[in-house]
C-alpha atoms as a PDB file:
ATOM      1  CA  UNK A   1       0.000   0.000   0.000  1.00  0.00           C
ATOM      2  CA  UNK A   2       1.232   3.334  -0.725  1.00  0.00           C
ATOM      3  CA  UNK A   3       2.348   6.043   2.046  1.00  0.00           C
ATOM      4  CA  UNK A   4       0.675   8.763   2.487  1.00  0.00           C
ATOM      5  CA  UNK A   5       3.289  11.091   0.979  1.00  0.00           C
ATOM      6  CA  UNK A   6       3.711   8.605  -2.266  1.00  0.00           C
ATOM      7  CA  UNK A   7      -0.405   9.299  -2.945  1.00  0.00           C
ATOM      8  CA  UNK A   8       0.001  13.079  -2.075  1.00  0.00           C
ATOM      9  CA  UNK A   9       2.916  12.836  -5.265  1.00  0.00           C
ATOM     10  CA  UNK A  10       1.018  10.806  -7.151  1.00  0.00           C
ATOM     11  CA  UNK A  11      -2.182  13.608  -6.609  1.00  0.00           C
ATOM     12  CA  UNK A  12       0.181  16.225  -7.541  1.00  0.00           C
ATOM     13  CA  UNK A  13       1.805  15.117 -10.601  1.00  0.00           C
ATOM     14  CA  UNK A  14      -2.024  13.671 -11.765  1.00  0.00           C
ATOM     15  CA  UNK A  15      -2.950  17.554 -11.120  1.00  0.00           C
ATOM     16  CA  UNK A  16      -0.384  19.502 -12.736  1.00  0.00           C
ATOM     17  CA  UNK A  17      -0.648  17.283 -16.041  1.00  0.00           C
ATOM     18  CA  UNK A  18      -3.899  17.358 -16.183  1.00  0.00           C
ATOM     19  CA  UNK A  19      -3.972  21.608 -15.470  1.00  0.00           C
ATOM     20  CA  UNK A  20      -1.294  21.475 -18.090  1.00  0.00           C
ATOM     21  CA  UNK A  21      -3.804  20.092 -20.592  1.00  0.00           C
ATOM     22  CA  UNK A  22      -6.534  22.527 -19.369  1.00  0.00           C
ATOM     23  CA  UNK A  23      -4.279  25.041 -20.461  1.00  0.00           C
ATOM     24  CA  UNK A  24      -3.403  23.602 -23.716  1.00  0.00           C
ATOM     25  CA  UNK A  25      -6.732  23.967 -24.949  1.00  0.00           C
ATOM     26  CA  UNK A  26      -8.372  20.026 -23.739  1.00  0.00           C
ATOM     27  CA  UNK A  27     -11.780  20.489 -22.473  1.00  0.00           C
ATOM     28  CA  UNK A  28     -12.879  17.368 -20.058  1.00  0.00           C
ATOM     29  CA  UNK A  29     -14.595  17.219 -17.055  1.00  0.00           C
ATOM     30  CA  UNK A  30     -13.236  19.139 -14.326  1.00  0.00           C
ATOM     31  CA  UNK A  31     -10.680  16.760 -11.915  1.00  0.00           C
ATOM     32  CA  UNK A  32     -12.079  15.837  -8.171  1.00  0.00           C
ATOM     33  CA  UNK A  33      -9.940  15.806  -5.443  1.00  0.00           C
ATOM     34  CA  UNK A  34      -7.602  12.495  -5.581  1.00  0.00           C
ATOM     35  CA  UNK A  35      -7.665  10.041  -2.925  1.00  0.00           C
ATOM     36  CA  UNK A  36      -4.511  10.906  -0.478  1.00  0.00           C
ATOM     37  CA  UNK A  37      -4.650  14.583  -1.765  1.00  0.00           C
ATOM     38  CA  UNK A  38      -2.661  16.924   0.714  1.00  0.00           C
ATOM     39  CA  UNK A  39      -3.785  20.446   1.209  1.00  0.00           C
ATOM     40  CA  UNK A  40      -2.205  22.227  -2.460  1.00  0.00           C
ATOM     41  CA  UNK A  41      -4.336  19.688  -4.554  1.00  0.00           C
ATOM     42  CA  UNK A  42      -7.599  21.109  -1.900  1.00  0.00           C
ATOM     43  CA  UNK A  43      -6.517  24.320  -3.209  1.00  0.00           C
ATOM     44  CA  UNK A  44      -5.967  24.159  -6.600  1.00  0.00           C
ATOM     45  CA  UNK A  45      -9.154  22.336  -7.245  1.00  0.00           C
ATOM     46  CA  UNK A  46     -11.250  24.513  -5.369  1.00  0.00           C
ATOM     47  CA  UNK A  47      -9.533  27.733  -7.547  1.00  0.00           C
ATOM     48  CA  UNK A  48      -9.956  25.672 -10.715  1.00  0.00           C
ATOM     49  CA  UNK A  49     -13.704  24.925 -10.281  1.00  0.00           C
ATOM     50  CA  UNK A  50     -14.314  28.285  -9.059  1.00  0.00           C
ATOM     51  CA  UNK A  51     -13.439  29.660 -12.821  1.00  0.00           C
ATOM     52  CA  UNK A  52     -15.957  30.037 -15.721  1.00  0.00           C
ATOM     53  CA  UNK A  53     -15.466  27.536 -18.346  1.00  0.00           C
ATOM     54  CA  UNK A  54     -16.589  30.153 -21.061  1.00  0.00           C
ATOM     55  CA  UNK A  55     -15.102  31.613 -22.727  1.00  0.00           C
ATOM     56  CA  UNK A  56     -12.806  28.984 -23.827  1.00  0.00           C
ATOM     57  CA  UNK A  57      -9.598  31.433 -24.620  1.00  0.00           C
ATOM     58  CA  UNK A  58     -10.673  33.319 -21.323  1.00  0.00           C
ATOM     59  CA  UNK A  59     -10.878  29.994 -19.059  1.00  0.00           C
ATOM     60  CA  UNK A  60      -6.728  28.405 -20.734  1.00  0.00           C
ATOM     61  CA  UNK A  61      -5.513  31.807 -19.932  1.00  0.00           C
ATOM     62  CA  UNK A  62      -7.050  31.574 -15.661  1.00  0.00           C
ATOM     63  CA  UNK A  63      -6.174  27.856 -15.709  1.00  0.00           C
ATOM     64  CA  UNK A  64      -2.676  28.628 -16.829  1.00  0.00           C
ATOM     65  CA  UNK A  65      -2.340  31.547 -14.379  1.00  0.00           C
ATOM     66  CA  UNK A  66      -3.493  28.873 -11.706  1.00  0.00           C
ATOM     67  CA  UNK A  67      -0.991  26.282 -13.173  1.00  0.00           C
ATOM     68  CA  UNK A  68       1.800  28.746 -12.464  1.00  0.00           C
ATOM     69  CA  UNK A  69       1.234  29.869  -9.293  1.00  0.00           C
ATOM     70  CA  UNK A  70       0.886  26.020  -8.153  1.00  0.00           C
ATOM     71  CA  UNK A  71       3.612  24.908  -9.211  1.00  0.00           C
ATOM     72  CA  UNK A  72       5.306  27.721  -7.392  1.00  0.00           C
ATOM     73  CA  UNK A  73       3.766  26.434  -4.747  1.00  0.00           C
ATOM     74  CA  UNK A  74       4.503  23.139  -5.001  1.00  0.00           C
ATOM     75  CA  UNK A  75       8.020  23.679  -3.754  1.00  0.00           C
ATOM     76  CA  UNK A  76      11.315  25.450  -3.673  1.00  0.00           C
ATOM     77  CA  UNK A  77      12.538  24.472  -6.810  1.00  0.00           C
ATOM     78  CA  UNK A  78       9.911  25.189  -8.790  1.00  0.00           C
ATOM     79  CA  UNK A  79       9.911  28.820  -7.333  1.00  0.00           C
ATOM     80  CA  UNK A  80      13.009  29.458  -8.162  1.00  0.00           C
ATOM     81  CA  UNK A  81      12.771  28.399 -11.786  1.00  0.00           C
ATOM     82  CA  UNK A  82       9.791  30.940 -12.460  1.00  0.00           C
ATOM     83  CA  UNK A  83      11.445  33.369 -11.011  1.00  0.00           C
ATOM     84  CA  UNK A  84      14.623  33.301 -12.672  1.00  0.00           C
ATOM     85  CA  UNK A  85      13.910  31.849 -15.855  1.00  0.00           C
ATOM     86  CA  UNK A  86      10.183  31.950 -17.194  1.00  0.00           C
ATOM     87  CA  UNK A  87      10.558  36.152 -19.235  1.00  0.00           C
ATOM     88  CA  UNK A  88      13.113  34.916 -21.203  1.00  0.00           C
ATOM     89  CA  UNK A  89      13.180  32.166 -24.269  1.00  0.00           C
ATOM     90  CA  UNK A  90      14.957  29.574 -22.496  1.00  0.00           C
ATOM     91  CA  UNK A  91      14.160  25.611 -22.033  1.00  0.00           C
ATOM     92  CA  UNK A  92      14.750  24.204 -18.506  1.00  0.00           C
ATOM     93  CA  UNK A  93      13.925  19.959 -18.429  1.00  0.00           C
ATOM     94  CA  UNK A  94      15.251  17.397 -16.122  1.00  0.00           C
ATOM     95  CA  UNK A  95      14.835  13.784 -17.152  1.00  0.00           C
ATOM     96  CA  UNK A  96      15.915  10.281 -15.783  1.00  0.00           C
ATOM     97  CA  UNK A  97      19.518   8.910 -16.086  1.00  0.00           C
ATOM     98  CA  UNK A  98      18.998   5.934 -18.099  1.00  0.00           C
ATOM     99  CA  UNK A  99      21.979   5.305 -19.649  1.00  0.00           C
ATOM    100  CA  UNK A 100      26.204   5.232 -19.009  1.00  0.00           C
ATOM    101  CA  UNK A 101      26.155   7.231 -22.321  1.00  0.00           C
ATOM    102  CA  UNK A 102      24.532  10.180 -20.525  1.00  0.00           C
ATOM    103  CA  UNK A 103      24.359  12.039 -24.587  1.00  0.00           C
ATOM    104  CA  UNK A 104      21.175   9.436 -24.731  1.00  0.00           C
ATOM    105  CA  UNK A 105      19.508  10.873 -21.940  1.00  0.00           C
ATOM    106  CA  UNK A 106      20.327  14.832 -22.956  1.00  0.00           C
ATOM    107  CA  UNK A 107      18.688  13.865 -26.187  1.00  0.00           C
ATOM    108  CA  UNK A 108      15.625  12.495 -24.623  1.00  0.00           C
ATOM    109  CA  UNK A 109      15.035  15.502 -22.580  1.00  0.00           C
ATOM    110  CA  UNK A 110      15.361  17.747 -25.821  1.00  0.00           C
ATOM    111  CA  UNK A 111      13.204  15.779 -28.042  1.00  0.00           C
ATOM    112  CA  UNK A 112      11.020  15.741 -24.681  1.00  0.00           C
ATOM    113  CA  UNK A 113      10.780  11.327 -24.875  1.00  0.00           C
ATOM    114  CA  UNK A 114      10.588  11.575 -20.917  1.00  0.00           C
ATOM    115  CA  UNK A 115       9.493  13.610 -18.117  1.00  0.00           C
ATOM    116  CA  UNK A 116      10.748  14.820 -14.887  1.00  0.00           C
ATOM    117  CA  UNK A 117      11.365  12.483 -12.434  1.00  0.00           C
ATOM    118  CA  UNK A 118       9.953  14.209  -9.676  1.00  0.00           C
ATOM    119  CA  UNK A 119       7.465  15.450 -11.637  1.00  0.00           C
ATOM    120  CA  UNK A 120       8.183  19.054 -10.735  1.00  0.00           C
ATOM    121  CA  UNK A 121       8.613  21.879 -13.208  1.00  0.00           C
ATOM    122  CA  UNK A 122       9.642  22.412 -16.916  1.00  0.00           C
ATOM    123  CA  UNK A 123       9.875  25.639 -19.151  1.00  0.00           C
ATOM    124  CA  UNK A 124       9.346  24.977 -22.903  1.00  0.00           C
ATOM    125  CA  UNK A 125       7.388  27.167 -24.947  1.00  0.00           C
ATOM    126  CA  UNK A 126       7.663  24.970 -27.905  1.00  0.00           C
ATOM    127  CA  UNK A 127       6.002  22.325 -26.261  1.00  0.00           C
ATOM    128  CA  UNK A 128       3.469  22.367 -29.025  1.00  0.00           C
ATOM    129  CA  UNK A 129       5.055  24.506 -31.446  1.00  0.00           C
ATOM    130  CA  UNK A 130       3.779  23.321 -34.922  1.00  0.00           C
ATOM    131  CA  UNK A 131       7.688  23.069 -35.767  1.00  0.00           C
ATOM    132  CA  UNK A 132       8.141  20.382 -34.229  1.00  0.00           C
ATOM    133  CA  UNK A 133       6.367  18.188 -36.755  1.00  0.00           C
ATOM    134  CA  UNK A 134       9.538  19.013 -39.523  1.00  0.00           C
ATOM    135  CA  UNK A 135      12.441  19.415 -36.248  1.00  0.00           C
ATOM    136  CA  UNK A 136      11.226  17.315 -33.578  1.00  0.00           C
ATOM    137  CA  UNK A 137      13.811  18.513 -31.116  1.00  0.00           C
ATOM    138  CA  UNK A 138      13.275  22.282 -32.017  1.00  0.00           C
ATOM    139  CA  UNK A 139      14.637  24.660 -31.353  1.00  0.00           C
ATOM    140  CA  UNK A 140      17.131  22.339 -31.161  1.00  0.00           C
ATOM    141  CA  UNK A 141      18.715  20.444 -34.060  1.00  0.00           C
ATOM    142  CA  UNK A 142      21.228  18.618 -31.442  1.00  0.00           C
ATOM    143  CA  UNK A 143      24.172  16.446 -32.590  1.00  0.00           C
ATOM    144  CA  UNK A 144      23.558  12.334 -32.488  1.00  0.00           C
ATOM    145  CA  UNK A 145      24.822  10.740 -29.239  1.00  0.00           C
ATOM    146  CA  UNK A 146      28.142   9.683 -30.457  1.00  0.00           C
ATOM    147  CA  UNK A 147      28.814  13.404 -31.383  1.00  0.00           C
ATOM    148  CA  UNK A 148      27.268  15.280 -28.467  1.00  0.00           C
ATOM    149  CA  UNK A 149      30.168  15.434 -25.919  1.00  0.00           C
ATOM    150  CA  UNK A 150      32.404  16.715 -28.507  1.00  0.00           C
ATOM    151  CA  UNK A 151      30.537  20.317 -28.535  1.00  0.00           C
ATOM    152  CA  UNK A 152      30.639  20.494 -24.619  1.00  0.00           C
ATOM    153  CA  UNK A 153      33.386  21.633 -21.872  1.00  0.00           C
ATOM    154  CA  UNK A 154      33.391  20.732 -18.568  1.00  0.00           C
ATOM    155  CA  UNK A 155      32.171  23.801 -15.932  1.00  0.00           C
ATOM    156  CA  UNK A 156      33.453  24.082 -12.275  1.00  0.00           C
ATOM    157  CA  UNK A 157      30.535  24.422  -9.707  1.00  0.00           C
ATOM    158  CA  UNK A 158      30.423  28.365  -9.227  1.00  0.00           C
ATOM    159  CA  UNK A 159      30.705  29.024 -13.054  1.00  0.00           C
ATOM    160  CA  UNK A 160      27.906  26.728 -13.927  1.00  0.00           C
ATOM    161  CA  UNK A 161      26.035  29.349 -11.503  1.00  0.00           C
ATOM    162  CA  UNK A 162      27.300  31.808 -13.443  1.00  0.00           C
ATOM    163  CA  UNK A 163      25.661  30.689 -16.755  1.00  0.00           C
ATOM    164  CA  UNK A 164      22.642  30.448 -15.257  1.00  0.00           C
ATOM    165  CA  UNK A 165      22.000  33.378 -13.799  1.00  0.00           C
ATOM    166  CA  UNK A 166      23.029  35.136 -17.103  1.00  0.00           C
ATOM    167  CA  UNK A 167      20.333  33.416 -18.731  1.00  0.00           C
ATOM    168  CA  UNK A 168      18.037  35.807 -16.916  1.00  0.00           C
ATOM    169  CA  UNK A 169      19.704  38.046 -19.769  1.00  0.00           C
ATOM    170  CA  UNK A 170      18.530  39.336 -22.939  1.00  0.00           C
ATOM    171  CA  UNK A 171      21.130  38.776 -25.864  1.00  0.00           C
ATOM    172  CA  UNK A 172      20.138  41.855 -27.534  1.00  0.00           C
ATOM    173  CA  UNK A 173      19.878  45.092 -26.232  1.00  0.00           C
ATOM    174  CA  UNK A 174      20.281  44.067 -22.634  1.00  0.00           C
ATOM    175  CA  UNK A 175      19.782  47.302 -20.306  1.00  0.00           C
ATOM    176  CA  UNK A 176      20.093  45.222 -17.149  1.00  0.00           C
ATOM    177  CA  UNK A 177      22.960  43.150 -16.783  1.00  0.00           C
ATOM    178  CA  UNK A 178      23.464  40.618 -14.288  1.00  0.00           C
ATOM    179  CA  UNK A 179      26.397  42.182 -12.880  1.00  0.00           C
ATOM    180  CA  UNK A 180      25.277  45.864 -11.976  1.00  0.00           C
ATOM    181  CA  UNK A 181      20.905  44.572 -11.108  1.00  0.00           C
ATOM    182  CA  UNK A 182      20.199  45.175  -7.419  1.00  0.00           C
ATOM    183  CA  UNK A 183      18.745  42.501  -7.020  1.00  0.00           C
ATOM    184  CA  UNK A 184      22.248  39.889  -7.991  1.00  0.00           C
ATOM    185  CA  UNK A 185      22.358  38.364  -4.957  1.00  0.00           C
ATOM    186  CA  UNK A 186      19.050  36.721  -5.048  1.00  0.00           C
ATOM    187  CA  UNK A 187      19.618  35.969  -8.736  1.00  0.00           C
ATOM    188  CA  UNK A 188      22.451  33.921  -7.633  1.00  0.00           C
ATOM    189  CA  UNK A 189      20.834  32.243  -4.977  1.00  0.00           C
ATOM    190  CA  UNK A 190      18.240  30.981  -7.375  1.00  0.00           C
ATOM    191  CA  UNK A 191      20.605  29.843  -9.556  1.00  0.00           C
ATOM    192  CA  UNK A 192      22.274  27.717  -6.921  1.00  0.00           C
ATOM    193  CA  UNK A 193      19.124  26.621  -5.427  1.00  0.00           C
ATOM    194  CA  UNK A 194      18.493  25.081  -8.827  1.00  0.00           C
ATOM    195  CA  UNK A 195      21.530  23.577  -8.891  1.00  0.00           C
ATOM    196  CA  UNK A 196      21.050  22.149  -5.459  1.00  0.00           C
ATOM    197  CA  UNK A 197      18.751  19.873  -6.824  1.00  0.00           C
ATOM    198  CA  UNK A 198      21.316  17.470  -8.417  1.00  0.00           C
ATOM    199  CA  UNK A 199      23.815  17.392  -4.914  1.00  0.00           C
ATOM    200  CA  UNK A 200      27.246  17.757  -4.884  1.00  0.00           C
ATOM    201  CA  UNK A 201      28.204  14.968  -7.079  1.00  0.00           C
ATOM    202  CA  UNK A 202      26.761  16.894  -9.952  1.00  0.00           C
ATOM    203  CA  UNK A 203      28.984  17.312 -13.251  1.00  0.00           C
ATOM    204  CA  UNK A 204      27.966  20.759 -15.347  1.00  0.00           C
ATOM    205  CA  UNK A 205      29.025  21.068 -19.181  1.00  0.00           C
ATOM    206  CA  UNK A 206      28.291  23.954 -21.875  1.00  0.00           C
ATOM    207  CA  UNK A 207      28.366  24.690 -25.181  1.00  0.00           C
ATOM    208  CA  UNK A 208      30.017  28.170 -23.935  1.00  0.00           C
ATOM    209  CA  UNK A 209      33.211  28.471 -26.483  1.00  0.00           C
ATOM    210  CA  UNK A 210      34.275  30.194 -23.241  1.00  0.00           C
ATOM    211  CA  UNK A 211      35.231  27.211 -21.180  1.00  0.00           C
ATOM    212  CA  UNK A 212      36.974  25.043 -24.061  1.00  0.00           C
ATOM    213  CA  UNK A 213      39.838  26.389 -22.349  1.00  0.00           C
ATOM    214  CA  UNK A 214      38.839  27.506 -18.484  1.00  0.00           C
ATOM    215  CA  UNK A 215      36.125  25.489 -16.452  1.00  0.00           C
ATOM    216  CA  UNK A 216      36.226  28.407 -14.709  1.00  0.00           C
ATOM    217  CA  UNK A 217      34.793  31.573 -16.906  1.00  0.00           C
ATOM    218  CA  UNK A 218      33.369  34.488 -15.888  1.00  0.00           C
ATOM    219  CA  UNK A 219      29.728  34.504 -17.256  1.00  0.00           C
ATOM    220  CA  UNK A 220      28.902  37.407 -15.696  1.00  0.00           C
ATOM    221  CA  UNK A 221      31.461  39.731 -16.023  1.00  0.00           C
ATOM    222  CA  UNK A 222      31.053  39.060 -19.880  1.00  0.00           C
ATOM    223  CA  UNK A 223      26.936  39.330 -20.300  1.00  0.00           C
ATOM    224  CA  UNK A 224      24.937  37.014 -21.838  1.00  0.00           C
ATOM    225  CA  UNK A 225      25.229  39.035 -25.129  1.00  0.00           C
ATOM    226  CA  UNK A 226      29.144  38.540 -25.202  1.00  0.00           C
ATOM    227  CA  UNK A 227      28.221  34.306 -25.105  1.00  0.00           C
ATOM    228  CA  UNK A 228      29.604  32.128 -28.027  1.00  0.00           C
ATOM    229  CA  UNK A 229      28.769  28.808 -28.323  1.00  0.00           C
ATOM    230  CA  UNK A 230      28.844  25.403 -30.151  1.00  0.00           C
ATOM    231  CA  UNK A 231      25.105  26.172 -31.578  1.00  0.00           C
ATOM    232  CA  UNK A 232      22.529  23.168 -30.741  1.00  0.00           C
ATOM    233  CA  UNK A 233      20.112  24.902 -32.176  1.00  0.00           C
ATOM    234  CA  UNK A 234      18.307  24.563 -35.484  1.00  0.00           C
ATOM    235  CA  UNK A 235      18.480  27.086 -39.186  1.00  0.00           C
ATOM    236  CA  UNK A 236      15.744  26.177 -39.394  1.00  0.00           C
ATOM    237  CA  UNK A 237      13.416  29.610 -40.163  1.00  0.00           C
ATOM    238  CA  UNK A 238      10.232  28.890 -39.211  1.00  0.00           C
ATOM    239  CA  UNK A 239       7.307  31.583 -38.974  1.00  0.00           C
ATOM    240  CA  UNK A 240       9.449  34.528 -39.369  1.00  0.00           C
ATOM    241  CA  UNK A 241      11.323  33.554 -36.047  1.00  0.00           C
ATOM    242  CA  UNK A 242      15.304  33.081 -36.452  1.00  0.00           C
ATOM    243  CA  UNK A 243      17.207  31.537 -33.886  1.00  0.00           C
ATOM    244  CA  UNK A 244      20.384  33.175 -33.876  1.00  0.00           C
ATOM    245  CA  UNK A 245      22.779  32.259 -30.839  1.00  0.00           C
ATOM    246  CA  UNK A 246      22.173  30.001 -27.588  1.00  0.00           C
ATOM    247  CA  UNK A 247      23.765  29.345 -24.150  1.00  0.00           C
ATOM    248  CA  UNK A 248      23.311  25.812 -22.330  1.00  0.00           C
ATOM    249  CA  UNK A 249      23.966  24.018 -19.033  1.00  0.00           C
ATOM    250  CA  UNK A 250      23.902  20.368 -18.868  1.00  0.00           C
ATOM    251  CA  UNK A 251      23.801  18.759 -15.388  1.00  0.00           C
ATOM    252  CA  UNK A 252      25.046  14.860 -14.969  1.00  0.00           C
ATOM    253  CA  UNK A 253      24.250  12.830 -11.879  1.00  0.00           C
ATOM    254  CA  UNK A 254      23.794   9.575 -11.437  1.00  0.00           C
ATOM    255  CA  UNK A 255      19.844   9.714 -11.348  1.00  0.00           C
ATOM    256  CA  UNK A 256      19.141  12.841 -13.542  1.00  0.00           C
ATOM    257  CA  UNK A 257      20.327  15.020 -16.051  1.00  0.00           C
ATOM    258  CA  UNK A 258      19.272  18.319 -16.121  1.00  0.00           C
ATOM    259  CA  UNK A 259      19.050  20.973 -19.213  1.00  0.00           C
ATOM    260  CA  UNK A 260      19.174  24.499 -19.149  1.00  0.00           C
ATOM    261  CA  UNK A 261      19.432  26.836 -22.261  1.00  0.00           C
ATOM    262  CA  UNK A 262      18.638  30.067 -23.472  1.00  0.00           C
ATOM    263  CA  UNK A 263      17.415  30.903 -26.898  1.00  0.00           C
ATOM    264  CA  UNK A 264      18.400  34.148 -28.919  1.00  0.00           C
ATOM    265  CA  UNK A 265      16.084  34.881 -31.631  1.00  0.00           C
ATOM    266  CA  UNK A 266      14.267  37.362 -33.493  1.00  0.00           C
END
């Protein structure tokens, strides 16, 4: 029989997937509270039954506002990731270790094959981006397996917190850079608290052209905008949107790897 706390995680992941859908457009009977249910799920599903269904544009838009703020919610983690990391185009999945070729399990988190372990949050806009039916991975077009470690370099600890708090940057234009915001010090400790997740066994690569030679660099101090990189990204040009340069994180554990990355484009 399953403890209370698995039932509670199995009530929240059933929740968020099926607010997720709710927001995506699917129209189904509104969820009732889960046996096991702890005292978010009572909340959430009293918010989410408390909103008119019609309009239908008018009820994805209040579901997805409620989606948010529960995963918030939900815990620490989460948090963090909204607040550091939801304004700008970037793609933040965590998937399960699967393989001693880690490159398998990077690639299954970018062509989104598998889902977070702990079922806790993801940012990726192009979830259902109609591009994906030419470049499944998009906006990636990553390199096979075999190839993948090839366009990485290793990252100490503190410079992996570097890159991403920098990917709170804009690469154009950016009026607000990391180094000179008031606010750096919490920026940083989001960053690490994300980070946190994968304990101190962690191993961080990038694509950063910046730590070929120095696992060590100074992501801050240079900007966001200042970033080269071994591009994962696709040419492809689809609906007027170019994707022109790209900064990623990849976390290795032994349970998880973890993908962060931020998108230029315009």
């Amino acid at each position: 029989m399953p403890s209370p706390h698995d039932a509670d995680r199995l009530a929240l992941n059933l929740l968020d997937a099926r607010l997720e859908a709710l927001a995506d457009g699917a129209r189904f009977p509104l969820p009732q509270v889960p046996r096991g249910a702890g005292e978010l799920v009572h909340w959430a599903l009293d918010r989410l039954h408390g909103i008119p269904r019609e309009p239908d544009d008018a009820f994805g838009l209040h579901v997805l506002g409620l989606l948010t703020e529960f995963r918030a919610r939900r815990c620490p983690w989460n948090a963090a990731v909204l607040r550091l990391l939801d304004d700008p185009y970037t793609f933040v999945s965590t998937g399960p270790r699967r393989h001693a070729d880690w490159a398998r399990d990077v690639l299954a988190v970018m062509h989104r094959r598998v889902r977070d372990p702990r079922g806790w949050i993801r940012l990726d806009g192009d979830r259902l981006n109609d591009a994906r039916a030419g470049v499944p991975a998009y906006p990636f077009s990553p390199p096979p397996a075999a190839e993948l470690p090839g366009f990485l370099h290793p990252l100490e600890p503190a410079a992996a917190v570097g890159a991403l708090a920098v990917m709170t940057e804009e690469w154009q234009a950016e009026y607000r850079p990391v180094r000179s915001r008031p606010d750096k010090v919490e920026v940083l400790a989001d960053a690490r608290t994300l980070l946190d997740r994968y304990g101190p066994a962690a191993r961080y690569w990038t694509n950063a052209l910046a730590a070929a030679d120095d696992p060590a660099p100074d992501f801050i101090a240079a900007t966001l905008e200042k970033a080269r990189s071994h591009s994962f990204l696709t040419d492809a040009y689809v609906k007027g949107l170019e994707l022109f340069d790209d900064l990623g994180l990849i976390v290795v554990t032994d349970e998880e790897v973890g993908v962060f990355w931020s998108v230029g484009a315009y």
